[in-house]
Protein backbone atom coordinates (compact mmCIF):
# COMPACT_ATOMS: atom_id res chain seq x y z
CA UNK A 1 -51.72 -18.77 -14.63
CA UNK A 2 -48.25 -20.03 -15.39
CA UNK A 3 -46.03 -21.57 -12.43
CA UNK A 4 -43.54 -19.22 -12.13
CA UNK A 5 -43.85 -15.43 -13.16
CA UNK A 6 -42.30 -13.17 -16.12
CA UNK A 7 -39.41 -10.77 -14.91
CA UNK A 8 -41.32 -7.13 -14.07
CA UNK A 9 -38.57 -4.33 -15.09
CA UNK A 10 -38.66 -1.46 -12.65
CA UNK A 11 -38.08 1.90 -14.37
CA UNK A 12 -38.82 4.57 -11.79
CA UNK A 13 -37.18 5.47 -8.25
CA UNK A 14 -38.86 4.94 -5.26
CA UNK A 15 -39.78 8.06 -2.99
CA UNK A 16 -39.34 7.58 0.90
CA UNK A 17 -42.81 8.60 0.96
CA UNK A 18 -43.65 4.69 1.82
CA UNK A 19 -41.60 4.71 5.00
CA UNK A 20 -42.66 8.12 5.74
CA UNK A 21 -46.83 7.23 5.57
CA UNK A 22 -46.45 3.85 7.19
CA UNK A 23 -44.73 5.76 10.17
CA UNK A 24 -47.54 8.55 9.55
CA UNK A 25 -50.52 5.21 10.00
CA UNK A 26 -48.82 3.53 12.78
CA UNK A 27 -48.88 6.89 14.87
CA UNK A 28 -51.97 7.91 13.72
CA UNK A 29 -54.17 4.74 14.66
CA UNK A 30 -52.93 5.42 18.22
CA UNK A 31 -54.64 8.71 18.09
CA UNK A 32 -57.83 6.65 18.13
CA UNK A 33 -56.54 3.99 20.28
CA UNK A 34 -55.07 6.14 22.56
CA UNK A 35 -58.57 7.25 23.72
CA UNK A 36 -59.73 3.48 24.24
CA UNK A 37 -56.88 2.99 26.99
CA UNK A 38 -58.14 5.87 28.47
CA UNK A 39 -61.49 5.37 28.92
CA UNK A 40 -63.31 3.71 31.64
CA UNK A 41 -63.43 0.04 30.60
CA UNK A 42 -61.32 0.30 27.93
CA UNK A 43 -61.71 -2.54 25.45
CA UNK A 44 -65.10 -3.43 26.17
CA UNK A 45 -65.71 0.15 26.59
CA UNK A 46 -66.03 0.57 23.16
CA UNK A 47 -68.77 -1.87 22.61
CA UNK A 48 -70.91 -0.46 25.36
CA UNK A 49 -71.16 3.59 24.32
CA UNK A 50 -67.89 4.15 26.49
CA UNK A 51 -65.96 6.21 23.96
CA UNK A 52 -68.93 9.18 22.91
CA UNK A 53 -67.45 12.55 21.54
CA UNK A 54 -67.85 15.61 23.40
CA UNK A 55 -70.13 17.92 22.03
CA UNK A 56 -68.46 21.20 21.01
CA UNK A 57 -71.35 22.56 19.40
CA UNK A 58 -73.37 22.44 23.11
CA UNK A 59 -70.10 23.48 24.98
CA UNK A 60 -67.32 25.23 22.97
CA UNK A 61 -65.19 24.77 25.63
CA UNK A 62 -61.08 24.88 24.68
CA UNK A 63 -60.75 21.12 25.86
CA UNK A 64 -64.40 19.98 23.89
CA UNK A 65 -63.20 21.89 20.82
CA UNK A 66 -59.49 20.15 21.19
CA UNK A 67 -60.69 16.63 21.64
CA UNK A 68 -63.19 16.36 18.86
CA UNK A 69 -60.73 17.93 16.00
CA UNK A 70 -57.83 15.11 17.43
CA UNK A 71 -60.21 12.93 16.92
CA UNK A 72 -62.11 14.10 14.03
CA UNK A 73 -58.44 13.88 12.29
CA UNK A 74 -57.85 10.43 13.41
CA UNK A 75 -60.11 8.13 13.37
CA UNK A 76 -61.16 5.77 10.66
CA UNK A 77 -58.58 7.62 8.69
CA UNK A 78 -55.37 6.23 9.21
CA UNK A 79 -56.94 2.64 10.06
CA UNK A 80 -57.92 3.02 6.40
CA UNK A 81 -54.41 4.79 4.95
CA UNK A 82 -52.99 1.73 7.03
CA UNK A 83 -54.42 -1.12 5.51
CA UNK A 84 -54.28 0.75 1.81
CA UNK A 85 -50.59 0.23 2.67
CA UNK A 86 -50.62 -3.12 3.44
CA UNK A 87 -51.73 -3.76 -0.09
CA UNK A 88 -49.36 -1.34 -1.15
CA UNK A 89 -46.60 -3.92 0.87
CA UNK A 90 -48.58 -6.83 -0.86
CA UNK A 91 -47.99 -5.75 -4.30
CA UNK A 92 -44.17 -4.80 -3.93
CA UNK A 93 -43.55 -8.68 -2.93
CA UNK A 94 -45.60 -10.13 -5.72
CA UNK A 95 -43.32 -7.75 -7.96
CA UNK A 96 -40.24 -8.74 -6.52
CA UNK A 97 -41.41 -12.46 -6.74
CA UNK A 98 -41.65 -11.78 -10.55
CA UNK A 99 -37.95 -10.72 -10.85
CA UNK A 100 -36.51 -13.43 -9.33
CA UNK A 101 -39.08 -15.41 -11.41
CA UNK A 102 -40.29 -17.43 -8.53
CA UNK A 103 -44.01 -18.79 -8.29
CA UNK A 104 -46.58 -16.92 -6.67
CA UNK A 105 -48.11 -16.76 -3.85
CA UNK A 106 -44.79 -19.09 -3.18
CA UNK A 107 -44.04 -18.49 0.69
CA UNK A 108 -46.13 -15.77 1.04
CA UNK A 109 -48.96 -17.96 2.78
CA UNK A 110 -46.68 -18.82 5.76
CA UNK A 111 -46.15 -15.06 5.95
CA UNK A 112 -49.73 -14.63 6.46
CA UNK A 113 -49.99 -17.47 8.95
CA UNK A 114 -46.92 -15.66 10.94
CA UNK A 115 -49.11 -12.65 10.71
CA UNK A 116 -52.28 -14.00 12.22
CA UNK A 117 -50.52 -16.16 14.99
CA UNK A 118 -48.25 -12.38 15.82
CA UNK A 119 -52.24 -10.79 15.60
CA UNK A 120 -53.33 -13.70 17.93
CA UNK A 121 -50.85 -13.12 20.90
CA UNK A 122 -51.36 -9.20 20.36
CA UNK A 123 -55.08 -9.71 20.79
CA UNK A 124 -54.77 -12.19 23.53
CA UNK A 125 -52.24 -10.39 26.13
CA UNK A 126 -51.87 -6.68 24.84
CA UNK A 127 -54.98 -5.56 22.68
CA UNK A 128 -57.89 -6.63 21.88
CA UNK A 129 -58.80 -4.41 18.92
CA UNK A 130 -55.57 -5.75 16.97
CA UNK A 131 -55.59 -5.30 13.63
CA UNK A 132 -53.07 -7.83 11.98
CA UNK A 133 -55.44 -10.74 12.41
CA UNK A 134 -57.93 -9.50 9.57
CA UNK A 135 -55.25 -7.96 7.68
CA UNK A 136 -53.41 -11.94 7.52
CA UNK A 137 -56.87 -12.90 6.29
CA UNK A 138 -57.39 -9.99 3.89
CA UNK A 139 -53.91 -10.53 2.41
CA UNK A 140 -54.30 -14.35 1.69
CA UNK A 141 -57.17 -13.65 -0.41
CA UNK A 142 -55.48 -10.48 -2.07
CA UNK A 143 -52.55 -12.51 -2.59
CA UNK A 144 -54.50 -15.02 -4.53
CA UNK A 145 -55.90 -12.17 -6.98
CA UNK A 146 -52.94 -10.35 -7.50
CA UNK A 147 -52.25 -14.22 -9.94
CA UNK A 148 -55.85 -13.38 -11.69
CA UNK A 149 -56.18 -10.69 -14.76
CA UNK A 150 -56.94 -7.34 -13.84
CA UNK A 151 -60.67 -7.39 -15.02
CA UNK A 152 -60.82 -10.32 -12.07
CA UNK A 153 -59.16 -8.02 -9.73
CA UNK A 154 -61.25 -5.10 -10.70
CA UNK A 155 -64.40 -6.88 -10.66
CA UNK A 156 -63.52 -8.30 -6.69
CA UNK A 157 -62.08 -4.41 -5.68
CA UNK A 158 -65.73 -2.67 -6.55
CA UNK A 159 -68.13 -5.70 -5.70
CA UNK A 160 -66.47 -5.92 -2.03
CA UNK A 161 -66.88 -2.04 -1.68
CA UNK A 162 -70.35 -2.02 -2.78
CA UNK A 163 -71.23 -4.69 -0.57
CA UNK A 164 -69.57 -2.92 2.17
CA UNK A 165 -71.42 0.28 1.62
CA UNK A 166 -74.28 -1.42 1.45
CA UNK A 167 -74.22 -3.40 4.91
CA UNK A 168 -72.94 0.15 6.50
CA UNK A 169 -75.51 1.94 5.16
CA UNK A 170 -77.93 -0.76 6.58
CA UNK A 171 -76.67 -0.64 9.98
CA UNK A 172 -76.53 2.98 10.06
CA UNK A 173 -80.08 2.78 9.17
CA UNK A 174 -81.15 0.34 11.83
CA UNK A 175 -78.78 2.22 14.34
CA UNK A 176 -81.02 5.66 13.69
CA UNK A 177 -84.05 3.67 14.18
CA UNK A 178 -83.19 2.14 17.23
CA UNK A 179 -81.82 5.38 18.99
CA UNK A 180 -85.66 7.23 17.53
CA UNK A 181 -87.12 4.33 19.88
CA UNK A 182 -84.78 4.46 22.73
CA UNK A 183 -83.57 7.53 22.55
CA UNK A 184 -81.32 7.04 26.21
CA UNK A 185 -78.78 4.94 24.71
CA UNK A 186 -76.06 2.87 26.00
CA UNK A 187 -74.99 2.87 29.72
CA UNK A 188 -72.08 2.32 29.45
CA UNK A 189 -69.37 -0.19 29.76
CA UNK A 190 -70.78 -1.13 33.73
CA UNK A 191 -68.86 -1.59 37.08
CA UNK A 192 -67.48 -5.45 36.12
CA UNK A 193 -65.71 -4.21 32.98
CA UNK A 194 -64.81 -0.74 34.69
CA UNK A 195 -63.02 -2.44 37.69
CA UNK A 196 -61.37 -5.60 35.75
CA UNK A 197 -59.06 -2.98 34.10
CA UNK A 198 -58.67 -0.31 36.96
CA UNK A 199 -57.98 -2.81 39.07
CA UNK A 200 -58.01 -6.26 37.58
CA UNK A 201 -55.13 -8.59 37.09
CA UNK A 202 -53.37 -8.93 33.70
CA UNK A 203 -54.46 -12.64 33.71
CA UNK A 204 -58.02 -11.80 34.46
CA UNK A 205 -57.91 -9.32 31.10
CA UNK A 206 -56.19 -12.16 29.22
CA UNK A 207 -59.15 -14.48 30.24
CA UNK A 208 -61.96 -11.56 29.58
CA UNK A 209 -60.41 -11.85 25.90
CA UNK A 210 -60.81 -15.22 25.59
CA UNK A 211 -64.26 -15.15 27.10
CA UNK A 212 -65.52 -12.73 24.72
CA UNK A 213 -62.94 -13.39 21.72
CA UNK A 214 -65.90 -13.26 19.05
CA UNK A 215 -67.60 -10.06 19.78
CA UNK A 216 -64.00 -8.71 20.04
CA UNK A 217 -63.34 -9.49 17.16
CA UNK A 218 -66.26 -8.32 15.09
CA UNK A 219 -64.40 -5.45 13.72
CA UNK A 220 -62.61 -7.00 11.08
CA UNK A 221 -65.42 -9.25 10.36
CA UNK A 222 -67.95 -6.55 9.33
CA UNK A 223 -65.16 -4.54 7.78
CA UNK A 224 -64.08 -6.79 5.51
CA UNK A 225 -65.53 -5.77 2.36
CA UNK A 226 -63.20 -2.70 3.21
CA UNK A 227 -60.28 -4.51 4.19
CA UNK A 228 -60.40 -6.40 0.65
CA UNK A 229 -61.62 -2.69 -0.84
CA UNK A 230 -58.55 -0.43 0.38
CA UNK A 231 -55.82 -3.89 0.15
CA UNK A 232 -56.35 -3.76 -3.86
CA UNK A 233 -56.76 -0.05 -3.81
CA UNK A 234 -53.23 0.05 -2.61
CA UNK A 235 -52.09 -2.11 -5.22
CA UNK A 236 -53.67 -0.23 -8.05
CA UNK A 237 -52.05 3.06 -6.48
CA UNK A 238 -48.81 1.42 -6.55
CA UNK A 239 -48.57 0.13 -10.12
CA UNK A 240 -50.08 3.60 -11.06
CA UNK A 241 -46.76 4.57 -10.00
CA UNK A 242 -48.34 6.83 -7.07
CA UNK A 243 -45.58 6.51 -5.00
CA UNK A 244 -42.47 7.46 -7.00
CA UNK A 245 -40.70 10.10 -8.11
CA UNK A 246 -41.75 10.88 -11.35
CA UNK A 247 -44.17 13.69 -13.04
CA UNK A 248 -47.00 10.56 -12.86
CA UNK A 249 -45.97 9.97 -9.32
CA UNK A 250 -46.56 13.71 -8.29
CA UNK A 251 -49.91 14.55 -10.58
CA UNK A 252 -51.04 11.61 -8.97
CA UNK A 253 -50.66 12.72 -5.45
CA UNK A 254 -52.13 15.87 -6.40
CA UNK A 255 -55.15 14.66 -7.49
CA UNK A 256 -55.68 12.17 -4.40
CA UNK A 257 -55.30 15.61 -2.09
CA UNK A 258 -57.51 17.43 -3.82
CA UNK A 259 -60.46 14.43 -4.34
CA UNK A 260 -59.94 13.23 -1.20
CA UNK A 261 -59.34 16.47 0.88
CA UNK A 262 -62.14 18.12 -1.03
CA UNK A 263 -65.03 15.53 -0.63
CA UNK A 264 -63.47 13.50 2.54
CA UNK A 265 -63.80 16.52 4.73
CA UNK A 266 -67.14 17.98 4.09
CA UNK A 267 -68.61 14.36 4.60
CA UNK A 268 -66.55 13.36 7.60
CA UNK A 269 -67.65 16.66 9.10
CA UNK A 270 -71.23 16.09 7.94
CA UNK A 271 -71.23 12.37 9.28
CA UNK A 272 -69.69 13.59 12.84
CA UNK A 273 -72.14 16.10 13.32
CA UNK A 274 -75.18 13.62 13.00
CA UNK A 275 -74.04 12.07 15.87
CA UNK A 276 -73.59 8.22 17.55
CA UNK A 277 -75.94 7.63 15.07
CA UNK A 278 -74.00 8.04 12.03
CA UNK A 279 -70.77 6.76 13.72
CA UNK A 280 -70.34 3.81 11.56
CA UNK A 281 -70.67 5.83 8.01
CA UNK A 282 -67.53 8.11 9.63
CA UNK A 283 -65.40 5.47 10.00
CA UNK A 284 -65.96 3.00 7.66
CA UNK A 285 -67.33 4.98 4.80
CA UNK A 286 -66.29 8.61 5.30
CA UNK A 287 -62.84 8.00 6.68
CA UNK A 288 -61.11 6.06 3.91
CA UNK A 289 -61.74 9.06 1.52
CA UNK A 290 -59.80 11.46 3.32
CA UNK A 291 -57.51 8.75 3.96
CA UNK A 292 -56.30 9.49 -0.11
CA UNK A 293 -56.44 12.55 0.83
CA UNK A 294 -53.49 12.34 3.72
CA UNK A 295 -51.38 10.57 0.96
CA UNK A 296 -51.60 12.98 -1.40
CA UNK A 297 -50.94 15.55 1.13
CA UNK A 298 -48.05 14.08 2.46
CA UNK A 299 -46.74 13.10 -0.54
CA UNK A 300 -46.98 16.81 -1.99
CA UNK A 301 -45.31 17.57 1.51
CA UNK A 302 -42.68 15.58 0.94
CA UNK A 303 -42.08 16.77 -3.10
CA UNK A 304 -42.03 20.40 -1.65
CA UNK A 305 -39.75 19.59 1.58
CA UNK A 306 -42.57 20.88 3.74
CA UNK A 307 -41.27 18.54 5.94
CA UNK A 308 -38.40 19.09 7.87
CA UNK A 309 -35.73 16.65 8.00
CA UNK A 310 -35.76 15.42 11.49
CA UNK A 311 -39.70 14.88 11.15
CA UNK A 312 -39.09 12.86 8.38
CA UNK A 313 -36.44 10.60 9.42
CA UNK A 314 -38.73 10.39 12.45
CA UNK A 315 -41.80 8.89 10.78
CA UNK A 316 -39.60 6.94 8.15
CA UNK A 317 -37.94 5.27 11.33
CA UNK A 318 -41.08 4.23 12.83
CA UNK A 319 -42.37 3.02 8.96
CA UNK A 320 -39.68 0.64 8.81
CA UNK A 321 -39.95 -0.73 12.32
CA UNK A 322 -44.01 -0.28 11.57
CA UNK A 323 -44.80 -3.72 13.04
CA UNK A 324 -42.83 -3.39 16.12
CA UNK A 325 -43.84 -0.03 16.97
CA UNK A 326 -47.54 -0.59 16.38
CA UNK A 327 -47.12 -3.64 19.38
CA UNK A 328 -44.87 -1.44 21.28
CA UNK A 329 -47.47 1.49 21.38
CA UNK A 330 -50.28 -0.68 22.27
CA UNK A 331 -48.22 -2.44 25.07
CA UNK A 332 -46.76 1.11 26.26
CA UNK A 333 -50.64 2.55 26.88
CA UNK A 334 -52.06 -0.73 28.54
CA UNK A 335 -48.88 -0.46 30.81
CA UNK A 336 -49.39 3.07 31.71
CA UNK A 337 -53.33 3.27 31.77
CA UNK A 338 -54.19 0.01 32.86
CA UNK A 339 -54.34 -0.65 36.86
CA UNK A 340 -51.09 -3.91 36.32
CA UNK A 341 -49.22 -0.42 35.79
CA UNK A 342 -49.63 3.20 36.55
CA UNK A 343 -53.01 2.83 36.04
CA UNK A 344 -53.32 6.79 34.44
CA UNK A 345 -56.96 5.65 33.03
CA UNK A 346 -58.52 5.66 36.76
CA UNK A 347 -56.60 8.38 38.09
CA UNK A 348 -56.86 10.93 35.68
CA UNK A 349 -60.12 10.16 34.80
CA UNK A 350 -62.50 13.00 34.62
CA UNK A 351 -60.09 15.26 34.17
CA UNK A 352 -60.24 16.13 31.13
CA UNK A 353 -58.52 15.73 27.82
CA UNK A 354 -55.24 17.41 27.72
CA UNK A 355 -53.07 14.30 29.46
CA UNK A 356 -54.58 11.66 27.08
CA UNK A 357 -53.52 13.87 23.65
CA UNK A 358 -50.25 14.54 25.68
CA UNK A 359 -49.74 10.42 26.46
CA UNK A 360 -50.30 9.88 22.69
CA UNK A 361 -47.69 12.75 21.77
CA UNK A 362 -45.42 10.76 25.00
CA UNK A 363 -45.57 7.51 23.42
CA UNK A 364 -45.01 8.64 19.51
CA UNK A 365 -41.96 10.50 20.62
CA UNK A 366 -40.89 7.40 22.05
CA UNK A 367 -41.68 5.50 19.04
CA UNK A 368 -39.78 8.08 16.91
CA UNK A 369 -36.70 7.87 19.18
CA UNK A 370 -36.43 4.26 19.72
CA UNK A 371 -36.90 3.31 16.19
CA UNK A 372 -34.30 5.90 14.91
CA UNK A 373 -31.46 4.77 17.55
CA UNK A 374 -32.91 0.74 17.29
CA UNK A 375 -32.13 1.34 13.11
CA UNK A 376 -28.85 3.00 13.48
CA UNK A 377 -27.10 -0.04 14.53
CA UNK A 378 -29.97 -2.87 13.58
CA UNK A 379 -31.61 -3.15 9.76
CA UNK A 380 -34.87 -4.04 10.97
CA UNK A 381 -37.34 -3.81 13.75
CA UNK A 382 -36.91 -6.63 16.65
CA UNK A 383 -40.77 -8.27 15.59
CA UNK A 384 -39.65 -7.37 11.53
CA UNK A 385 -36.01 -9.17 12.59
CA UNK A 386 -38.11 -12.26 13.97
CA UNK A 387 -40.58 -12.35 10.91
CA UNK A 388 -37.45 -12.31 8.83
CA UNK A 389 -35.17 -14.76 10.67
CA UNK A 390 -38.53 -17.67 10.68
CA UNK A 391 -39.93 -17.18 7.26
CA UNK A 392 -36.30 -17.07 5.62
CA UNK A 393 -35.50 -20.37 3.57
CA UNK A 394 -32.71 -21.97 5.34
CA UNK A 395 -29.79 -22.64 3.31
CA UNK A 396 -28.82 -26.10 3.10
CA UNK A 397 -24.47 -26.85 4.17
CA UNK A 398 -22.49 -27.62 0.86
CA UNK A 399 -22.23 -31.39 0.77
């Protein structure tokens, strides 16, 4: 590939339907995450059979039935209409590298380095299930295909969902084997991890981290195939011209509502009635379909102002501050769950849950608040700001 790119001519307008989704993801993956902080060792929690749906089928009890549709909504699905957006965000700087005619990927690997060090210290003293450190990964090689032809980028987008399917379906496999020989299951998350964040120090959870840093991380290690999957999926979406406004824009919208609504639900449903067992295949097989079909959905929202006003200057605040607010929620729940604060988690626990869907709707209104004053007198987002104010090119004094 030549040096330095041709000059791409942008003919369309741009909907705020970007903002609008990215603020849409960033509240959306604390619907899931919101349920980690809340649960009886948290973080590890997770790993251990801590985080099991209730079963409304067995007890069709008003809180059962409410906590399994909030979740059933959530997760997997905005994780995936997340990182779709990411590539989405990937694309639009390799286009805007072409008008200016500069080389590509240029600066854009220091991006991704800023990325993975601002994933690092997220993981390390806020989170441990961060996301940004596989999506710095994901991008570099994305970044390095959006410079190949589009058969190579075709070619890398279906062989790295294949081979994701493929190791899901595997591990759902030996996941249903496992539980047909021992059918108890996990215990749990045990007393150790249970008390460190009841009662344990924020250095001590800082040091857990570190102490189990590669388990932690496994996430984006087995998910990868997606990451790479739903990064150039984003891209192809936006040179489709998904996101504008245009008659394209909207019969393309249309049709991601209707595939993805139609098939996404009926198989998400399908794979959370089978169970723990068919966990995986939800999330990271199930969920990205009806992740399309959330964009199209909003998207045909926001062509037929189904949305009102204030809800979407809301959710297009928090898309343009999407980094900062996606720390800022995470930091918010460990500081109000979490025994070094109000410690909510322990308190409330057994209780039912009503006060762990009202913390999430706390915290986004929050979110939506703080972002919309923080943008009325600032034009980005403090971490966005920072990002900006270290990768910029310093200008050199006239001589």
């Amino acid at each position: 590939m030549a040096d330095t790119l041709a000059p791409v001519v942008r003919t369309t307008t741009r909907l705020p339907l970007l903002d609008v989704l990215r603020g849409a993801a960033i509240l959306g993956t604390l619907m899931t995450n919101v349920w980690i902080f809340a649960s009886p060792g948290s973080e590890w929690g997770v790993l251990q059979g801590g985080m099991k749906v209730p079963d409304a089928l067995g007890d069709p009890s008003a809180a059962n039935i409410a906590e399994t549709v909030f979740r059933f909504l959530a997760d997997g699905k905005f994780l995936a209409l997340l990182t779709v957006l990411f590539g989405v965000g990937l694309a639009i700087q390799f286009d805007s590298a072409a008008r200016r005619g500069e080389p590509w990927p240029g600066r854009y690997p220091k991006r991704a380095a800023f990325l993975f060090v601002e994933g690092t210290v997220h993981f390390l003293l806020v989170f441990a299930w961060d996301v940004l450190m596989g999506y710095a990964v994901t991008a570099l090689l994305v970044a390095w295909l959006l410079a190949r032809s589009e058969k190579v980028r075709r070619v890398a987008m279906w062989t790295a969902g294949g081979v994701h399917l493929a190791l899901v379906a595997l591990v759902t496999l030996a996941a249903a084997s496992y539980s047909d020989s021992s059918p108890e299951g996990p215990d749990g998350p045990g007393p150790a991890a249970v008390d460190l964040y009841a009662h344990g120090s924020w250095p001590a959870q800082v040091a857990f981290r570190l102490e189990h840093f590669l388990i932690l991380r496994i996430e984006p290690v087995f998910s990868f195939g997606l990451l790479v999957f739903l990064f150039l999926l984003g891209v192809r979406l936006h040179r489709a011209g998904a996101f504008t406004a245009t008659a394209d824009g909207r019969r393309i919208r249309n049709r991601l509502a209707a595939w993805g609504l139609g098939l996404g639900l009926p198989l998400n449903a399908a794979a959370t009635l089978g169970g723990g067992d068919f966990f995986l295949l939800g999330r990271y097989g199930a969920a990205p379909l009806l992740a399309l079909g959330y964009i199209g959905l909003i998207g045909i929202a926001l062509d037929r102002l189904w949305i009102p006003a204030t809800a979407t200057r809301a959710l297009g605040s928090v898309g343009r501050t999407a980094l900062s607010c996606y720390v800022a929620q995470n930091l918010l729940c460990m500081l109000i769950c979490y025994g070094i604060g109000l410690g909510l988690a322990e308190r409330l626990g057994g209780s039912g849950p009503w006060w762990v869907m009202g913390l999430w709707a706390g915290v986004s209104l929050a979110l939506a608040t703080g972002s919309w004053l923080w943008l009325r007198r600032f034009d980005r987002g403090p971490l966005e700001a920072l990002q900006h104010k270290v990768l910029s090119p310093r200008r050199r004094s006239p001589a």
